[in-house]
PDB file of N, CA and C in Angstrom:
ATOM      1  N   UNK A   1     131.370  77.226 158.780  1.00  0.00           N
ATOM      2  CA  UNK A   1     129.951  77.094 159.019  1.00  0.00           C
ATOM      3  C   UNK A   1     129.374  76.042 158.072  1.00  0.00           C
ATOM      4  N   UNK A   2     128.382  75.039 158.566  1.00  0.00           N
ATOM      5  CA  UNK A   2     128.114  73.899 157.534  1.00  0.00           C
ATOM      6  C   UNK A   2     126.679  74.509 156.794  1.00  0.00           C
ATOM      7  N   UNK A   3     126.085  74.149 156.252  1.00  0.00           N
ATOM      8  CA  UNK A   3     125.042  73.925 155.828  1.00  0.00           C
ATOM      9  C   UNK A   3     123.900  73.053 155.099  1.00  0.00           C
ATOM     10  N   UNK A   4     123.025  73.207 154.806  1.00  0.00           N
ATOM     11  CA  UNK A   4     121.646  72.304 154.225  1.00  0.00           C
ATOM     12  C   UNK A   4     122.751  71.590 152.756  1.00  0.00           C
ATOM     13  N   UNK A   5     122.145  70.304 152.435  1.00  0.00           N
ATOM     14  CA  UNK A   5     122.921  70.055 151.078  1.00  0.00           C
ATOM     15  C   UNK A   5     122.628  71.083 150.516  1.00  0.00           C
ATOM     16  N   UNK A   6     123.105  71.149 149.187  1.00  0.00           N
ATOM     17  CA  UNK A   6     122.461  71.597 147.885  1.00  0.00           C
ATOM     18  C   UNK A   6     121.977  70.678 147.063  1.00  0.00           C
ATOM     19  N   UNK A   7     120.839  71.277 146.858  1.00  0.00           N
ATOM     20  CA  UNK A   7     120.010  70.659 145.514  1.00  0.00           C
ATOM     21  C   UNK A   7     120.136  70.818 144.334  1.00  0.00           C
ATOM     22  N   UNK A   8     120.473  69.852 143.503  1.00  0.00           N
ATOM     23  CA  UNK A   8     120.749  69.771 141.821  1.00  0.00           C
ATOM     24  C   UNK A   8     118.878  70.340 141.278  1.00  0.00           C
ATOM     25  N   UNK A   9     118.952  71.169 141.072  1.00  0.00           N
ATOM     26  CA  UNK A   9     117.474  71.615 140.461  1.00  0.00           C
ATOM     27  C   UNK A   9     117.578  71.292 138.827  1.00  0.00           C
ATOM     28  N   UNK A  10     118.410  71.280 138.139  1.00  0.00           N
ATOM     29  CA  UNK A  10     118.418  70.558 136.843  1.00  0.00           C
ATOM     30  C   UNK A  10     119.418  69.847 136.276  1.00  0.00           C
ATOM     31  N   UNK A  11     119.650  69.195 135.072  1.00  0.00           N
ATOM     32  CA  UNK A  11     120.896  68.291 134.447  1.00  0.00           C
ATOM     33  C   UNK A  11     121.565  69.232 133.684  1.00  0.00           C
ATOM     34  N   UNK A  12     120.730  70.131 133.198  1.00  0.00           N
ATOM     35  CA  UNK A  12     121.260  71.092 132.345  1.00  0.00           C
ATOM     36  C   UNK A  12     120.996  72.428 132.460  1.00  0.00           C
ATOM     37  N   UNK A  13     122.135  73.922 131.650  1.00  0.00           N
ATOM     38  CA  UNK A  13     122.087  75.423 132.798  1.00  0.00           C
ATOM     39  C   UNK A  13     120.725  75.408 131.730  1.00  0.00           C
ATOM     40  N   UNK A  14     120.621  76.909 131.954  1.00  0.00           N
ATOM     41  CA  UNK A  14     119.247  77.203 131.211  1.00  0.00           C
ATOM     42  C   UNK A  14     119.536  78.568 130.849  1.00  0.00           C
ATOM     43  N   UNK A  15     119.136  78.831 129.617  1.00  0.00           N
ATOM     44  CA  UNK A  15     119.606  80.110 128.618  1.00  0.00           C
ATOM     45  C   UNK A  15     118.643  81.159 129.404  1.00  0.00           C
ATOM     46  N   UNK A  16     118.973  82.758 129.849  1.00  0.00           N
ATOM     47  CA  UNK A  16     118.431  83.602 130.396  1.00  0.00           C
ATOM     48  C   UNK A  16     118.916  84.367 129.687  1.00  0.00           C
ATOM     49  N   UNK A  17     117.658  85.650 129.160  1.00  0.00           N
ATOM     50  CA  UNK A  17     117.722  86.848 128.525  1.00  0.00           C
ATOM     51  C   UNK A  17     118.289  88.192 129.770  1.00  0.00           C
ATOM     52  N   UNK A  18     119.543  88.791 130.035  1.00  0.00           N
ATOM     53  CA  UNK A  18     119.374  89.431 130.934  1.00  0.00           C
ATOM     54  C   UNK A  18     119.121  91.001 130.229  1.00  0.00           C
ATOM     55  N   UNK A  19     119.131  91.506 131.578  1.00  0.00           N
ATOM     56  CA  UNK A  19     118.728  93.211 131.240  1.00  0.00           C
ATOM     57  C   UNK A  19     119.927  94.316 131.969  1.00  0.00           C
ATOM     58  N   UNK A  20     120.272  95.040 131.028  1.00  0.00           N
ATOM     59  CA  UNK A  20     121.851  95.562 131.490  1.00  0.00           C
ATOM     60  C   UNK A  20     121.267  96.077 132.889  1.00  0.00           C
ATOM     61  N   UNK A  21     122.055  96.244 133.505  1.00  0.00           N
ATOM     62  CA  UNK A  21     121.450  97.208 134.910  1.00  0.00           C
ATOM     63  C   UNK A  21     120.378  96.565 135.921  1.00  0.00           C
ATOM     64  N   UNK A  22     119.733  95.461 135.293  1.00  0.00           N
ATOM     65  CA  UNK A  22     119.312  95.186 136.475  1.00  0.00           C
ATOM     66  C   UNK A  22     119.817  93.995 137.362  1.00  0.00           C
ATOM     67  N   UNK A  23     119.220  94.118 138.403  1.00  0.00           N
ATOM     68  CA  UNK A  23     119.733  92.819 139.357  1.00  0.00           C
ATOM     69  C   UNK A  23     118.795  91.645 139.464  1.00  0.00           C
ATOM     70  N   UNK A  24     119.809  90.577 139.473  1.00  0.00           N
ATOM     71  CA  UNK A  24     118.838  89.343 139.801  1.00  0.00           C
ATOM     72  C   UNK A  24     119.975  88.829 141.154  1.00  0.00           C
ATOM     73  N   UNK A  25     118.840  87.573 141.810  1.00  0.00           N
ATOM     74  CA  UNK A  25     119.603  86.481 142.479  1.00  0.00           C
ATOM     75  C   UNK A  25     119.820  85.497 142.076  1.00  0.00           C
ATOM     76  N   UNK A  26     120.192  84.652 141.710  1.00  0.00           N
ATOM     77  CA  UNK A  26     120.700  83.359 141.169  1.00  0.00           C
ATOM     78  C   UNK A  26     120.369  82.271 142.416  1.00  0.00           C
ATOM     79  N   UNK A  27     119.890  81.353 142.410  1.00  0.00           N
ATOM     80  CA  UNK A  27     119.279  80.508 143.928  1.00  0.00           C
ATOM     81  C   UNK A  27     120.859  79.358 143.547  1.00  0.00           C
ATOM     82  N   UNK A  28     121.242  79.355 144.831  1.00  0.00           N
ATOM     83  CA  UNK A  28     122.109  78.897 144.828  1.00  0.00           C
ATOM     84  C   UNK A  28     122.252  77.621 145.601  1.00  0.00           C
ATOM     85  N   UNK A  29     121.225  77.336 146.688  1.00  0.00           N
ATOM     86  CA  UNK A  29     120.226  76.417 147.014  1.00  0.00           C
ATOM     87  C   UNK A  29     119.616  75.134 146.636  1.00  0.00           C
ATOM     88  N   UNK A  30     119.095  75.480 145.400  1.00  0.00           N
ATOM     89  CA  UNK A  30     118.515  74.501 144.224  1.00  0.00           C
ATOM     90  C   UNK A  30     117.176  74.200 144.840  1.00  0.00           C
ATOM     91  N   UNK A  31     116.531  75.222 145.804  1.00  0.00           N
ATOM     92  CA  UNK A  31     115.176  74.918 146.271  1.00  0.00           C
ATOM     93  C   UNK A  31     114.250  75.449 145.825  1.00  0.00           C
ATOM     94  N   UNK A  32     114.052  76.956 144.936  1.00  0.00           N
ATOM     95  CA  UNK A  32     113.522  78.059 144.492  1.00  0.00           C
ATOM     96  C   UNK A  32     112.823  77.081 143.282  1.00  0.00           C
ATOM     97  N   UNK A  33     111.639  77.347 144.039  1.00  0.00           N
ATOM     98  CA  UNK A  33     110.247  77.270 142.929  1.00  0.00           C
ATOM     99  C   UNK A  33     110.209  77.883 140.946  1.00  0.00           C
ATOM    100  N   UNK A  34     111.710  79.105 141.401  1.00  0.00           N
ATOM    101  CA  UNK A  34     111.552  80.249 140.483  1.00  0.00           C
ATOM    102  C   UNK A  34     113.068  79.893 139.583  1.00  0.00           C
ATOM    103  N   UNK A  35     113.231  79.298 139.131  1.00  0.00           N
ATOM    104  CA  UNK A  35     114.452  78.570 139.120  1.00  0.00           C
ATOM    105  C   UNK A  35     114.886  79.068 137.453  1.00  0.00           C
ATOM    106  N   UNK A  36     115.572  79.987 137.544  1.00  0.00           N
ATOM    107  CA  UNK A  36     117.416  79.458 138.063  1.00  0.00           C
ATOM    108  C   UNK A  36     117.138  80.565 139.243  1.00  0.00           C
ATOM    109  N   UNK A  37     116.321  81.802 139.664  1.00  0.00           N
ATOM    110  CA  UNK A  37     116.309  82.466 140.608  1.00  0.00           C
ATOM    111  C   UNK A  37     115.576  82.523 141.996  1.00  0.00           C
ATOM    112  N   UNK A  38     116.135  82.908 142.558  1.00  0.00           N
ATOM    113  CA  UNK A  38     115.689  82.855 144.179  1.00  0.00           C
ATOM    114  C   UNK A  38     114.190  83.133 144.367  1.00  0.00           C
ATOM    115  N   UNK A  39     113.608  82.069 145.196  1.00  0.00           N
ATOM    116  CA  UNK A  39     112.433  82.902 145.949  1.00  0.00           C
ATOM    117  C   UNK A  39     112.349  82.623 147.781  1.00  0.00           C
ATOM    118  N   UNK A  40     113.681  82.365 147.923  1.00  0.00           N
ATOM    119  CA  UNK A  40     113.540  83.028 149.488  1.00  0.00           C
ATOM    120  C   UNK A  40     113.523  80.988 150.268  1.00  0.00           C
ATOM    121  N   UNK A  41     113.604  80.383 149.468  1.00  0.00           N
ATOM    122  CA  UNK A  41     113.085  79.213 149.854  1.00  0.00           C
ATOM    123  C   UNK A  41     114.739  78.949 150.871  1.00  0.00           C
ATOM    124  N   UNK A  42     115.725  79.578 150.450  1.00  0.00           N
ATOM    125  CA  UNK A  42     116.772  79.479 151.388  1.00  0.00           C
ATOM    126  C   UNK A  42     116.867  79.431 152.600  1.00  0.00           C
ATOM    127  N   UNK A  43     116.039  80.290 153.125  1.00  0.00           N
ATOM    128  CA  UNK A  43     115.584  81.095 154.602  1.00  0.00           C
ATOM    129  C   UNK A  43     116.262  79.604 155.381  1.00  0.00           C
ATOM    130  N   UNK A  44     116.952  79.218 156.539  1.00  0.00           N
ATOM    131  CA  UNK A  44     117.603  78.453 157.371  1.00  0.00           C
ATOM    132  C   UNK A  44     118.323  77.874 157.147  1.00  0.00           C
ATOM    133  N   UNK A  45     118.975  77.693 155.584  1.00  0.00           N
ATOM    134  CA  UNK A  45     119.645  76.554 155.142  1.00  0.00           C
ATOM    135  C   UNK A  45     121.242  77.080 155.461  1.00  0.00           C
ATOM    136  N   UNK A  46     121.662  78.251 155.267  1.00  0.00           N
ATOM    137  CA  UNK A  46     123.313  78.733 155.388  1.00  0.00           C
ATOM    138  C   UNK A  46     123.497  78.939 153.765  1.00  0.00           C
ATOM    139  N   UNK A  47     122.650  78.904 153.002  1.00  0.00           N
ATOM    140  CA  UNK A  47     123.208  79.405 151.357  1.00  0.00           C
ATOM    141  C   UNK A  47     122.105  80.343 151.299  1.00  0.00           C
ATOM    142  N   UNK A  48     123.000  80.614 150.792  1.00  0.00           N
ATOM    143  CA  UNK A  48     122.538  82.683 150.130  1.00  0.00           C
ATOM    144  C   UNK A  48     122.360  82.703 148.772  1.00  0.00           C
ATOM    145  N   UNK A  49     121.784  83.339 148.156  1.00  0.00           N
ATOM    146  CA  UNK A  49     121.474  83.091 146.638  1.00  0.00           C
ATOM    147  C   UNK A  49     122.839  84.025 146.310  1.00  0.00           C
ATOM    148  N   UNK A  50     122.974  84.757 145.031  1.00  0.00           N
ATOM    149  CA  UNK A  50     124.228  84.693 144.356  1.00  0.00           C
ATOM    150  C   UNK A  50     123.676  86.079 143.415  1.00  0.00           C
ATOM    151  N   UNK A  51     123.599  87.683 144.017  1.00  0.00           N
ATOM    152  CA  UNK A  51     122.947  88.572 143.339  1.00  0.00           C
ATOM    153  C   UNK A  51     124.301  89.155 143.002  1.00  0.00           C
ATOM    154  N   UNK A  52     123.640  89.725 141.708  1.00  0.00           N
ATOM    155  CA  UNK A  52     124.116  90.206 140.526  1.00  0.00           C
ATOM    156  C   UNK A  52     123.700  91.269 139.787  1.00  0.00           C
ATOM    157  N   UNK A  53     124.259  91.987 139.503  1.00  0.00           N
ATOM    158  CA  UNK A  53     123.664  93.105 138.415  1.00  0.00           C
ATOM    159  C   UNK A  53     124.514  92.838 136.658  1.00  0.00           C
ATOM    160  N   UNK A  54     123.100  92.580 136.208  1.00  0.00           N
ATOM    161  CA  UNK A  54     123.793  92.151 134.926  1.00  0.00           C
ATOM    162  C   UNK A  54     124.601  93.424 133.861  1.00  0.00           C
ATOM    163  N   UNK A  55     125.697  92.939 133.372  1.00  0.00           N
ATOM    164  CA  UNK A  55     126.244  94.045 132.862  1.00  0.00           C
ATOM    165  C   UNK A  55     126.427  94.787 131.473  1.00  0.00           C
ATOM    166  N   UNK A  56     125.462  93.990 130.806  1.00  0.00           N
ATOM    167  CA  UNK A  56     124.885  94.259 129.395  1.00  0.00           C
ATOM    168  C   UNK A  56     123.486  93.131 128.720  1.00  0.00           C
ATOM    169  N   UNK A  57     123.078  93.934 128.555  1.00  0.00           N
ATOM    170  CA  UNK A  57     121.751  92.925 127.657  1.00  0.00           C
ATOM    171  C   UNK A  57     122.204  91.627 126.931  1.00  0.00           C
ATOM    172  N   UNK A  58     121.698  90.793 127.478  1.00  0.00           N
ATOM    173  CA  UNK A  58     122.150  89.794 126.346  1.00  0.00           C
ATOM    174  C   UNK A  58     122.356  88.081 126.669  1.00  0.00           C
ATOM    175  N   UNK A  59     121.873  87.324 126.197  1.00  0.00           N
ATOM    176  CA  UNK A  59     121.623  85.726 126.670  1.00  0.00           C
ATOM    177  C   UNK A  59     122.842  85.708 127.870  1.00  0.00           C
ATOM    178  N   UNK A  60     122.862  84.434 128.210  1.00  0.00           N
ATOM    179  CA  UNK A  60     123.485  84.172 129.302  1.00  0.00           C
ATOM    180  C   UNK A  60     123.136  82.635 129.582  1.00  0.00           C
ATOM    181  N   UNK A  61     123.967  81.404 129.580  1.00  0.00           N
ATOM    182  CA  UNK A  61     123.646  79.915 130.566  1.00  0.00           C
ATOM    183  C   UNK A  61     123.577  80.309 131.685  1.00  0.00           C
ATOM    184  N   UNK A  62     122.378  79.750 132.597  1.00  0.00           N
ATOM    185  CA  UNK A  62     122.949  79.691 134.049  1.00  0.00           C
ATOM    186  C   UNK A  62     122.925  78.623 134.287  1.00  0.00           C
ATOM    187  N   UNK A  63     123.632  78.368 135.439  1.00  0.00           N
ATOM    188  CA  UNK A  63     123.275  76.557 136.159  1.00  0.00           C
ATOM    189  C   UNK A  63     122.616  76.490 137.096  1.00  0.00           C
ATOM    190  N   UNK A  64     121.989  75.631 136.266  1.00  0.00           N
ATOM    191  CA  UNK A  64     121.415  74.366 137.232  1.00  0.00           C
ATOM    192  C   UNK A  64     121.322  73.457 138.311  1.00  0.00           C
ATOM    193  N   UNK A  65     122.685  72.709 137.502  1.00  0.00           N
ATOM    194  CA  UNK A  65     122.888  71.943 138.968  1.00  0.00           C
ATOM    195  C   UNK A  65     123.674  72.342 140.048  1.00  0.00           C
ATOM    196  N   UNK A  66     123.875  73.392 140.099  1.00  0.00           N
ATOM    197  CA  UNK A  66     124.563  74.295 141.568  1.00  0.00           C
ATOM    198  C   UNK A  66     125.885  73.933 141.828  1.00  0.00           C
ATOM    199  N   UNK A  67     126.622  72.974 141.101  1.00  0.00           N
ATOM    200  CA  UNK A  67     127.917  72.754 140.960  1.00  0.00           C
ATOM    201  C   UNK A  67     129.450  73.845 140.712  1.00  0.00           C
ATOM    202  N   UNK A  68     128.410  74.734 139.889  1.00  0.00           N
ATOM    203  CA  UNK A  68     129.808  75.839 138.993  1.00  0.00           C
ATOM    204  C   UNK A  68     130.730  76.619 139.798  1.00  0.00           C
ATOM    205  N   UNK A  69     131.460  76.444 139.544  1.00  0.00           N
ATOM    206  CA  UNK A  69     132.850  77.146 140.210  1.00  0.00           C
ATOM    207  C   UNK A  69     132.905  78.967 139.600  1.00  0.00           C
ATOM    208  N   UNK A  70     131.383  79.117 138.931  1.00  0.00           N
ATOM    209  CA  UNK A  70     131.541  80.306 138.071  1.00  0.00           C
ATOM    210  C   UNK A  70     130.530  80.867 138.255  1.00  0.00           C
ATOM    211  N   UNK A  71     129.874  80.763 139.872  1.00  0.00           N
ATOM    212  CA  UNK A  71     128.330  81.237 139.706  1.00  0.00           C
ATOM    213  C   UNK A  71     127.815  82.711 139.774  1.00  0.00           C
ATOM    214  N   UNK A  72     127.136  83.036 138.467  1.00  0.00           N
ATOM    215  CA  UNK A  72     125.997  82.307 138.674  1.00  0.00           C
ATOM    216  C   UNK A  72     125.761  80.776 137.409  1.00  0.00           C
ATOM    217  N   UNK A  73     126.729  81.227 136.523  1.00  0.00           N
ATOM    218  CA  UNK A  73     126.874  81.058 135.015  1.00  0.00           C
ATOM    219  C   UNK A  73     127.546  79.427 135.067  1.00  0.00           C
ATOM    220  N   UNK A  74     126.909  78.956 134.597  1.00  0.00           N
ATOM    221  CA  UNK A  74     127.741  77.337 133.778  1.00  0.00           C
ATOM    222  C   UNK A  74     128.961  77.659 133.228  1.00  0.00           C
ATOM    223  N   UNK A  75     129.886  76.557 134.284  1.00  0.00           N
ATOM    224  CA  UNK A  75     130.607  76.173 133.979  1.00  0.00           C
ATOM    225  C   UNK A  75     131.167  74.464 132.962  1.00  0.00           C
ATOM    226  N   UNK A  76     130.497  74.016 133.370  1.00  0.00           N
ATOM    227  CA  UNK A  76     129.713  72.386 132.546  1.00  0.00           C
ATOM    228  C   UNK A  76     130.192  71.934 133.637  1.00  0.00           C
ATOM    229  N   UNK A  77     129.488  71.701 135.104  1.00  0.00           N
ATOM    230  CA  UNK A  77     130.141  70.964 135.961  1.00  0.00           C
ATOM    231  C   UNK A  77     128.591  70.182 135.656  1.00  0.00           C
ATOM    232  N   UNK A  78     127.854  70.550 135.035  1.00  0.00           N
ATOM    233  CA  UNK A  78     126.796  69.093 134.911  1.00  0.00           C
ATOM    234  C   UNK A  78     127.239  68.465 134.116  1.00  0.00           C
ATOM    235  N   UNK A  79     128.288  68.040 133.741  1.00  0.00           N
ATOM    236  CA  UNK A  79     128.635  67.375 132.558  1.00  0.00           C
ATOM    237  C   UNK A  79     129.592  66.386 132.832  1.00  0.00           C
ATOM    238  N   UNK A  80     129.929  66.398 134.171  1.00  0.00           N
ATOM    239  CA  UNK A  80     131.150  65.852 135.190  1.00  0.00           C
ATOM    240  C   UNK A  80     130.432  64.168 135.427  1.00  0.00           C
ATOM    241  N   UNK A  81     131.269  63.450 135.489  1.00  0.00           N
ATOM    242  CA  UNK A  81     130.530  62.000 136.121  1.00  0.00           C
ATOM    243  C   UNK A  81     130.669  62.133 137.429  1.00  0.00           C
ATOM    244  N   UNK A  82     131.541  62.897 138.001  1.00  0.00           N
ATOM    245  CA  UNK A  82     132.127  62.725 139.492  1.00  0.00           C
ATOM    246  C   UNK A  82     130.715  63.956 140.567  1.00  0.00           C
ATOM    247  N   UNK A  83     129.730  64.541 139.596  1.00  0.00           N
ATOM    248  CA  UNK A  83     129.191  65.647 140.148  1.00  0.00           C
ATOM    249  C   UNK A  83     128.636  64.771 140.855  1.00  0.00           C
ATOM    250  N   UNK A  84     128.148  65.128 142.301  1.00  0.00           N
ATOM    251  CA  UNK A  84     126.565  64.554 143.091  1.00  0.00           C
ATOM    252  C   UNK A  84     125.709  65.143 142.699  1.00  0.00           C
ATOM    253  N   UNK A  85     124.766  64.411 142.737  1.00  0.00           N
ATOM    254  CA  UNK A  85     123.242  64.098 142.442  1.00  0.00           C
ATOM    255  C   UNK A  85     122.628  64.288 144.020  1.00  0.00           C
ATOM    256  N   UNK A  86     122.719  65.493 144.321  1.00  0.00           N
ATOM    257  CA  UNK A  86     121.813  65.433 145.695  1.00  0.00           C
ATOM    258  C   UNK A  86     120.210  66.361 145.606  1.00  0.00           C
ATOM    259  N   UNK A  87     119.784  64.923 144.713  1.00  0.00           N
ATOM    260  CA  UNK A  87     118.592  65.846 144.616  1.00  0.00           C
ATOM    261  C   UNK A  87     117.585  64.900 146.043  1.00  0.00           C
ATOM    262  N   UNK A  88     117.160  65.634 146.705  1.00  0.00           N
ATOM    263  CA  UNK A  88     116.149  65.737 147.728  1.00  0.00           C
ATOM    264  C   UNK A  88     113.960  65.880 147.163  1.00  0.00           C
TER     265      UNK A  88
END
């Protein structure tokens, strides 16, 4: 199944405080207003955000540029020369 590009929403992940037990989505998209998390802006594209229940309190990178082979979490694929830049 194909889908919408993805959008690089930043160059770099961004440090998040999580909360044991609860759930987030991770926008996986790179369209979410609410960024690094989903607000639904997915709706037709074929990407699904990336939910999670975090499993202890405590910082966390996420990414940004929607590249990571580890999502929701940075992997340093913004750090790649070979990454695309499909920002829209």
């Amino acid at each position: 199944m194909s889908h919408s590009p993805i959008h690089r929403a930043g160059n770099a992940p961004v440090e998040i405080d999580l909360v044991e037990g609860q759930t987030y989505a991770w926008c996986a998209c790179g369209r979410s207003n609410t960024q690094p998390f989903c607000d639904g802006s997915h709706q037709g594209t074929g990407i699904d955000p990336v939910v999670f229940e975090a499993e202890r309190s405590g910082k966390v990178w996420l990414c940004m540029c929607k590249q990571t082979s580890t999502p929701p979490l940075c992997d340093g694929s913004h750090r790649k020369q070979n990454v695309k830049h499909n920002v829209e």
